[in-house]
PDB file of N, CA and C in Angstrom:
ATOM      1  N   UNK A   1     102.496  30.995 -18.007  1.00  0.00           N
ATOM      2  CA  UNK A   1     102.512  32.244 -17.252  1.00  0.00           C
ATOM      3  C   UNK A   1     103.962  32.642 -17.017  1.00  0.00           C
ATOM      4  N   UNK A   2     103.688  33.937 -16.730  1.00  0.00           N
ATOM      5  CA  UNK A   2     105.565  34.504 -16.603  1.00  0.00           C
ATOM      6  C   UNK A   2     105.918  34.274 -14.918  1.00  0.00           C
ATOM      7  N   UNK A   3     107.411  34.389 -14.683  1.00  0.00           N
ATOM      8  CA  UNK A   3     107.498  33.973 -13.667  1.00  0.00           C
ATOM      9  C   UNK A   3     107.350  35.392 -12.691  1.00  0.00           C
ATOM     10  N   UNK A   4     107.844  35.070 -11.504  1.00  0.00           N
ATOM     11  CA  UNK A   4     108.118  36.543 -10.954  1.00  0.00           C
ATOM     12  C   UNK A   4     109.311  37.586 -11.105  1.00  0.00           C
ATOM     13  N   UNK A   5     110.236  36.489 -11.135  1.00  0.00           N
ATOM     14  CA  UNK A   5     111.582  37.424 -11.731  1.00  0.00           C
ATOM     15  C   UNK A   5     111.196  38.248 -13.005  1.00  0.00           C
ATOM     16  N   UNK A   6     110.753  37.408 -13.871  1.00  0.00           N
ATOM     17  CA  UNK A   6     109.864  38.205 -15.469  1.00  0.00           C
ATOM     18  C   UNK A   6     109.612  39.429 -15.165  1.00  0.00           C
ATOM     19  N   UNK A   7     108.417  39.145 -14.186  1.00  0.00           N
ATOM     20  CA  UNK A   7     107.942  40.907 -14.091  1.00  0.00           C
ATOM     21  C   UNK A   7     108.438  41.610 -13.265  1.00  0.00           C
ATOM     22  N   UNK A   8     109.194  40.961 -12.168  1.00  0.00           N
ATOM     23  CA  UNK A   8     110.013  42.141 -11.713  1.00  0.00           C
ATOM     24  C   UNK A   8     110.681  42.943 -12.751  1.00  0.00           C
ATOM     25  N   UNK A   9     111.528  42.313 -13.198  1.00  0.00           N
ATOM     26  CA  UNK A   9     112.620  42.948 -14.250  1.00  0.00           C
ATOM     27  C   UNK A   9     111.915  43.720 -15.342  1.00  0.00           C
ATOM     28  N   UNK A  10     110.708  43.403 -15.397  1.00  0.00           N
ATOM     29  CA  UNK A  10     109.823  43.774 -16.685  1.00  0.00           C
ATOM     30  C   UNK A  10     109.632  45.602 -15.644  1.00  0.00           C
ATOM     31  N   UNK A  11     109.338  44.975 -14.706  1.00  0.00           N
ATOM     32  CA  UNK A  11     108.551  46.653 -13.904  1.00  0.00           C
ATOM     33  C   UNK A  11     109.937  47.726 -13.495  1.00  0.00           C
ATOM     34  N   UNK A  12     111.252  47.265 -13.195  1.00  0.00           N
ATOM     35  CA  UNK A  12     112.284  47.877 -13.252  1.00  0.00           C
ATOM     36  C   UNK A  12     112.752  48.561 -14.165  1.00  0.00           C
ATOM     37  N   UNK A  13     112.614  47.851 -15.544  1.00  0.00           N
ATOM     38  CA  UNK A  13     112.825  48.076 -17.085  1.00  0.00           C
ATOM     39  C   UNK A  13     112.216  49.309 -17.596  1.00  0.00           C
ATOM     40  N   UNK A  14     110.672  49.071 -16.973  1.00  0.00           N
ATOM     41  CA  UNK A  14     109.689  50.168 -17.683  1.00  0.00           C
ATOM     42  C   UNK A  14     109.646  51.596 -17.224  1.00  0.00           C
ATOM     43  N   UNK A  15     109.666  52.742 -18.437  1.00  0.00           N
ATOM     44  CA  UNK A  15     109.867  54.062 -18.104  1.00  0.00           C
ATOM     45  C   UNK A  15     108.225  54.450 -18.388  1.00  0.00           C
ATOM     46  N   UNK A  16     106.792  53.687 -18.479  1.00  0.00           N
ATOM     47  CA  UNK A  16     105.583  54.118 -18.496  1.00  0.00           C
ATOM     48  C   UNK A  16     105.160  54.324 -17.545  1.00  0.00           C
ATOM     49  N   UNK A  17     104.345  55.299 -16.764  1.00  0.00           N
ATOM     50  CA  UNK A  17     104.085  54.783 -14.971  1.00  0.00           C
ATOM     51  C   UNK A  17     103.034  54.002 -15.575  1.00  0.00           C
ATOM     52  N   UNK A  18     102.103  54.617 -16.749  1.00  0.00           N
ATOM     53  CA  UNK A  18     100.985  53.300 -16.201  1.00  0.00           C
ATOM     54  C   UNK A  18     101.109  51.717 -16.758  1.00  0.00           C
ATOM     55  N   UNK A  19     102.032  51.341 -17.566  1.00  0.00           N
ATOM     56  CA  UNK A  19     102.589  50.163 -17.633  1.00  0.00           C
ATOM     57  C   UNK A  19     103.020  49.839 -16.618  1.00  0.00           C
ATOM     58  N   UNK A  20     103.972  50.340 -15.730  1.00  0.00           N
ATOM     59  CA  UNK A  20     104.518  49.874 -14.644  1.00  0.00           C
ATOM     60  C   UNK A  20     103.741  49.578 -13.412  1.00  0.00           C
ATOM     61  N   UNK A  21     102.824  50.340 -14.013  1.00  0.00           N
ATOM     62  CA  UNK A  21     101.234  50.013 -12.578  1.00  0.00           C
ATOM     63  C   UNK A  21     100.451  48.737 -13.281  1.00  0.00           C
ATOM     64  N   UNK A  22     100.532  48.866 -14.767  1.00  0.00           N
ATOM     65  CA  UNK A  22      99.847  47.048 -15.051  1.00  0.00           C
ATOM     66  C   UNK A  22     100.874  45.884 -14.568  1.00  0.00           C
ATOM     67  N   UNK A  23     102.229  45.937 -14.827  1.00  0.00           N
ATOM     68  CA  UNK A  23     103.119  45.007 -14.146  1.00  0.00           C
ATOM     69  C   UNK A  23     103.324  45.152 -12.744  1.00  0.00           C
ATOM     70  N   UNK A  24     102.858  45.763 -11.948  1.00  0.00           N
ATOM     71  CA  UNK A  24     102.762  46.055 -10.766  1.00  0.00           C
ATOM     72  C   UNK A  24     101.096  45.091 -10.309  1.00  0.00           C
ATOM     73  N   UNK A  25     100.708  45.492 -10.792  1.00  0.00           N
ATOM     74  CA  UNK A  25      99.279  44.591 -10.820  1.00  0.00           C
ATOM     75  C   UNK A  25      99.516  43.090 -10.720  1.00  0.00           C
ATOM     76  N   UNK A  26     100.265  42.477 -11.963  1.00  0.00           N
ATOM     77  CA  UNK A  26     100.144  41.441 -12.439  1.00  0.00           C
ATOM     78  C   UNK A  26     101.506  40.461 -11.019  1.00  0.00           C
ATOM     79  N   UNK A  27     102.391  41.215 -10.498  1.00  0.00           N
ATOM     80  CA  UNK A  27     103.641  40.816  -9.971  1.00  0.00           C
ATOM     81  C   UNK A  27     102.537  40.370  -8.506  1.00  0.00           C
ATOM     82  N   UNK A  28     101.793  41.676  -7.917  1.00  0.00           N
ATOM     83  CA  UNK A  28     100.656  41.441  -6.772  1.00  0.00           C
ATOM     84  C   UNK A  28      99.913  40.244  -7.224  1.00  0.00           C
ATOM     85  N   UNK A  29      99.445  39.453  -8.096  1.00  0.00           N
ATOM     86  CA  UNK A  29      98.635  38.757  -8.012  1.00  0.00           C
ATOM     87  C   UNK A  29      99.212  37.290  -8.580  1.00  0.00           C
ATOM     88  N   UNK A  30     100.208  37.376  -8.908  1.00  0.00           N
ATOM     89  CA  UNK A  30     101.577  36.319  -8.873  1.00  0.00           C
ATOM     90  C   UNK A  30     101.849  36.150  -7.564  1.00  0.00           C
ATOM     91  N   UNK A  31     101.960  36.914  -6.428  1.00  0.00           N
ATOM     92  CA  UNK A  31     102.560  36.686  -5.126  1.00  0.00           C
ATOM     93  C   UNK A  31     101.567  36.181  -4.460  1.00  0.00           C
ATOM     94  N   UNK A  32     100.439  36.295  -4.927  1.00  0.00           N
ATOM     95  CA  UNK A  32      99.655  35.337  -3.534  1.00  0.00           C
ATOM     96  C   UNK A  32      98.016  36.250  -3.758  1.00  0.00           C
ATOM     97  N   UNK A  33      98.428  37.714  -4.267  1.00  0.00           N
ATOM     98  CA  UNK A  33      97.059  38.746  -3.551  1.00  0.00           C
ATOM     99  C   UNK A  33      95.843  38.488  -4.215  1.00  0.00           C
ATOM    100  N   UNK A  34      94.838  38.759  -3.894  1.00  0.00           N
ATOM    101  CA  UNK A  34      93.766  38.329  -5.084  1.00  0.00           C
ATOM    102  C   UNK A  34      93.682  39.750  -5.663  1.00  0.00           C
ATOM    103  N   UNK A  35      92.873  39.329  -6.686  1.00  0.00           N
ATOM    104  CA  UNK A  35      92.732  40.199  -7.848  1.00  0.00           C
ATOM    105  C   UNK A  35      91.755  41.485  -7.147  1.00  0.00           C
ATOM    106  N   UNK A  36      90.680  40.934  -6.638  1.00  0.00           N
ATOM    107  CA  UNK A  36      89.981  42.368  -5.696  1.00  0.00           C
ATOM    108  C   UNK A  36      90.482  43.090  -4.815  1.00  0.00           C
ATOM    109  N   UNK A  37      91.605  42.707  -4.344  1.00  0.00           N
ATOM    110  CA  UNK A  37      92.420  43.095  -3.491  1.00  0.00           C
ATOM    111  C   UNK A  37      93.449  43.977  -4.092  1.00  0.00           C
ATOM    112  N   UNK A  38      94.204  43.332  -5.095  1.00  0.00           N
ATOM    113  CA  UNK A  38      95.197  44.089  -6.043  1.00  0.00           C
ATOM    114  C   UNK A  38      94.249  45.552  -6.803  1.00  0.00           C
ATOM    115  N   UNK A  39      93.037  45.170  -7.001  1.00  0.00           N
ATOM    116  CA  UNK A  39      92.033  46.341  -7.950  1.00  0.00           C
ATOM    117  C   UNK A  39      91.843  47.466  -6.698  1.00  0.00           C
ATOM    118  N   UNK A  40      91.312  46.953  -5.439  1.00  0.00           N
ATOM    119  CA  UNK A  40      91.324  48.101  -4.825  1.00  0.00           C
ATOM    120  C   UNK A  40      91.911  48.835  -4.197  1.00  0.00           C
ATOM    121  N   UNK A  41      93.481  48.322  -4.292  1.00  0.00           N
ATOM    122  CA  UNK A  41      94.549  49.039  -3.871  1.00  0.00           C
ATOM    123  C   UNK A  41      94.362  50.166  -5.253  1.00  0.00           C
ATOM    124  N   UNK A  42      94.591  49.542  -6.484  1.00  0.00           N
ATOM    125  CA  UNK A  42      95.092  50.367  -7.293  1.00  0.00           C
ATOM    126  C   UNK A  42      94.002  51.214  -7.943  1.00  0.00           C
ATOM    127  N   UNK A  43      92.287  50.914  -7.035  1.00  0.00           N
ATOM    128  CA  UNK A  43      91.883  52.024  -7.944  1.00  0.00           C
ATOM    129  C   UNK A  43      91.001  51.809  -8.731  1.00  0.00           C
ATOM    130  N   UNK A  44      90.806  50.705  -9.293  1.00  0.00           N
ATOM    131  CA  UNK A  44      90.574  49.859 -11.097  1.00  0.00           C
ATOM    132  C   UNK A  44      89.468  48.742 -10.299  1.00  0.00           C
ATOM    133  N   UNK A  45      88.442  48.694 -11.737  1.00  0.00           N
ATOM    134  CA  UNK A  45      87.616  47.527 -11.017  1.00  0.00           C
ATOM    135  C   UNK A  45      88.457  46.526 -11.096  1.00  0.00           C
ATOM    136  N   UNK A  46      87.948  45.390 -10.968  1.00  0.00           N
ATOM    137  CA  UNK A  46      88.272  44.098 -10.754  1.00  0.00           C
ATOM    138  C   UNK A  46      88.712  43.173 -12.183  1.00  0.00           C
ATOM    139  N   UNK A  47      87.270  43.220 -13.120  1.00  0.00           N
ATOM    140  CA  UNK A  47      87.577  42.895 -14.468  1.00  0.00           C
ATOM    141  C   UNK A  47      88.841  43.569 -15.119  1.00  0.00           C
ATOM    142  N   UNK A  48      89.579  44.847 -14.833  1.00  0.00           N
ATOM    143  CA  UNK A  48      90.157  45.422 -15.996  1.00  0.00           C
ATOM    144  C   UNK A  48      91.803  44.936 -15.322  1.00  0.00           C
ATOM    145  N   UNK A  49      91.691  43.957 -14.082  1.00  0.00           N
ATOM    146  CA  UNK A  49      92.758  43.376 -13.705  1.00  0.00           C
ATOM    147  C   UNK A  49      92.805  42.478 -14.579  1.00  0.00           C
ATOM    148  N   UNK A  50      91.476  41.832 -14.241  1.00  0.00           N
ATOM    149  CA  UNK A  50      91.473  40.620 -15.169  1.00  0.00           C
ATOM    150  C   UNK A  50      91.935  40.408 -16.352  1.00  0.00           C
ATOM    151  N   UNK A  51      91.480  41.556 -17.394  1.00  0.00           N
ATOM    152  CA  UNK A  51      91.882  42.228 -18.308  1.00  0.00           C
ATOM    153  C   UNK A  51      93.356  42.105 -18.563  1.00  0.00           C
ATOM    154  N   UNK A  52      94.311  42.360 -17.930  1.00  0.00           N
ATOM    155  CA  UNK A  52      95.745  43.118 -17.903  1.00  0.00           C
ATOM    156  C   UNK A  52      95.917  41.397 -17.760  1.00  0.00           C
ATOM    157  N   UNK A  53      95.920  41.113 -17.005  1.00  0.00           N
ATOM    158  CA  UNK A  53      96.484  39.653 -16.877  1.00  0.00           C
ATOM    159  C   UNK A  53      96.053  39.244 -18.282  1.00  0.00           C
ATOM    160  N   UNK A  54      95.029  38.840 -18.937  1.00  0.00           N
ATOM    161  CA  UNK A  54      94.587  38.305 -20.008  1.00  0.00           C
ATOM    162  C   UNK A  54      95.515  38.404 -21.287  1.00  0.00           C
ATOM    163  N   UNK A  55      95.557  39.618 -21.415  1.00  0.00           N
ATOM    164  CA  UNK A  55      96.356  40.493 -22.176  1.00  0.00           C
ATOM    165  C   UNK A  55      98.388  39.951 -22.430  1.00  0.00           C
ATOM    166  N   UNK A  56      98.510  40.129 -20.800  1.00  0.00           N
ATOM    167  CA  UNK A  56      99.636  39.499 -20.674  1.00  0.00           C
ATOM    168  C   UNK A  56     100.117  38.130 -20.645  1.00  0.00           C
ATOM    169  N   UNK A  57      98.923  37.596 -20.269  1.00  0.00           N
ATOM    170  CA  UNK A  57      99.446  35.502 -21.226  1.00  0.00           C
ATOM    171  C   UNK A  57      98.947  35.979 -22.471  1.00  0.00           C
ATOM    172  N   UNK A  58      98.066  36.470 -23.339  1.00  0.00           N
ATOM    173  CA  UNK A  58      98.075  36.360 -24.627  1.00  0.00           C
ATOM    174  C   UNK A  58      99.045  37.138 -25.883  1.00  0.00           C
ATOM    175  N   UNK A  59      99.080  38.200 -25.778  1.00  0.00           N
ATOM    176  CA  UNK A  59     100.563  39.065 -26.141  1.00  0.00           C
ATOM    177  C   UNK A  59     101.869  38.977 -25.528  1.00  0.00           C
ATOM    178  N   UNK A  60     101.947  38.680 -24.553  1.00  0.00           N
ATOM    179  CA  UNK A  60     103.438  38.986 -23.967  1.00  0.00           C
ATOM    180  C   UNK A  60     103.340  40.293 -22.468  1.00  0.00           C
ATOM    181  N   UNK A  61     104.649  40.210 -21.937  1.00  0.00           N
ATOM    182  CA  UNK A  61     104.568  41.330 -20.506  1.00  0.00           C
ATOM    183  C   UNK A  61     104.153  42.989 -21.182  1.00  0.00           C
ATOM    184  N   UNK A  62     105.266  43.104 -22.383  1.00  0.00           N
ATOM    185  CA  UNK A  62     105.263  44.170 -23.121  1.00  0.00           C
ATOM    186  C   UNK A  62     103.937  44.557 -23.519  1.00  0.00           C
ATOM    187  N   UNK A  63     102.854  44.111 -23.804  1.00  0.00           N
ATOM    188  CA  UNK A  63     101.951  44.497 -24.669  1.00  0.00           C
ATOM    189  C   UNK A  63     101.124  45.455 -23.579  1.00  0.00           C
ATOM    190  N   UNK A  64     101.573  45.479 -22.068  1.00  0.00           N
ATOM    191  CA  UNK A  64     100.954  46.069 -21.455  1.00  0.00           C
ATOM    192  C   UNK A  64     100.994  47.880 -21.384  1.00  0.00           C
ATOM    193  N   UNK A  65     102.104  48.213 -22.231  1.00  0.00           N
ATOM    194  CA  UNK A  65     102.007  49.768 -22.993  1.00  0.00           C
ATOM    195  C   UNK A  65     100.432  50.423 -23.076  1.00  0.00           C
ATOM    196  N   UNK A  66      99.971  51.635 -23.404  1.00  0.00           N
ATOM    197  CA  UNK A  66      99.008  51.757 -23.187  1.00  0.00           C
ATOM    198  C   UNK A  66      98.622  52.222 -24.893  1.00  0.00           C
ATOM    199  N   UNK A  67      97.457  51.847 -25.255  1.00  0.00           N
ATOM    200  CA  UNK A  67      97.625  51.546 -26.899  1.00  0.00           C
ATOM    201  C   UNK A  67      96.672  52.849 -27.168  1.00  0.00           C
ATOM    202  N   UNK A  68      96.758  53.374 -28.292  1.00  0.00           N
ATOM    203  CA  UNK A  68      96.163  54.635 -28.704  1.00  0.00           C
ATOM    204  C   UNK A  68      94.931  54.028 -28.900  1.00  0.00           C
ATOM    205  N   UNK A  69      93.946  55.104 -28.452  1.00  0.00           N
ATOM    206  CA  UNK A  69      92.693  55.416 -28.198  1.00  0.00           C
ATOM    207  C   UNK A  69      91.975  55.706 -29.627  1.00  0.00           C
ATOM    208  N   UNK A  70      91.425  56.344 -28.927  1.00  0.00           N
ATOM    209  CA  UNK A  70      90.219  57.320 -30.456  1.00  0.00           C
ATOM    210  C   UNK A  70      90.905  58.455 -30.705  1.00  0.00           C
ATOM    211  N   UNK A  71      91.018  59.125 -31.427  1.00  0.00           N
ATOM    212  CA  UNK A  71      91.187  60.200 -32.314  1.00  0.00           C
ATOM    213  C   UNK A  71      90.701  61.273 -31.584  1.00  0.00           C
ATOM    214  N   UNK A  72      90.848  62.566 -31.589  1.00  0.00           N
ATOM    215  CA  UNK A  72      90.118  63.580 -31.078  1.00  0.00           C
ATOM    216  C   UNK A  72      89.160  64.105 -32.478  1.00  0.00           C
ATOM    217  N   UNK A  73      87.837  64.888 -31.738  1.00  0.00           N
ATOM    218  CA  UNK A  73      86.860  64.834 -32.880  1.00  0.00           C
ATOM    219  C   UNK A  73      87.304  66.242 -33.193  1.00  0.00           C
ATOM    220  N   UNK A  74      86.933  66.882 -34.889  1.00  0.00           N
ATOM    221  CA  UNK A  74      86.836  67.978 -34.608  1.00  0.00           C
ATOM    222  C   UNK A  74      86.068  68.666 -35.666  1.00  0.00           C
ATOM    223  N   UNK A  75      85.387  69.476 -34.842  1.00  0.00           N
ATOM    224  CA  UNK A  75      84.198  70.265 -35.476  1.00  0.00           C
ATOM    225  C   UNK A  75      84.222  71.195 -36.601  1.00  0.00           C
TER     226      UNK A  75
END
């Protein structure tokens, strides 16, 4: 796991807000908060914390960018 300095510097670094709200997530639940606690501050169920953390021991802090979606359809 990363430390806290990691993601501080990681959330200072970042010009995404909503990256900076997943390392913002992940720094809250490094310090002590629980994860339902960190989700309902920010909004987000519970799993998609889980999620972000997951994400971030398996890729790295970075991978928390927000990754292109679907395509727009068109008729």
């Amino acid at each position: 796991m990363f430390t806290t300095y990691d993601i501080a510097t990681a959330v200072s670094s970042s010009y995404n807000k909503n990256e900076r709200i997943r390392l913002q997530a992940l720094l809250l639940v490094k310090n002590g908060l629980s994860v339902a606690k960190v989700a309902e501050d920010l909004l987000v169920h519970g799993s998609t914390v889980y999620r972000w953390i997951k994400r971030a021991e398996n890729e790295g802090l970075f991978s928390l960018k927000c990754k292109p979606g679907r395509r727009a359809k068109f008729f």
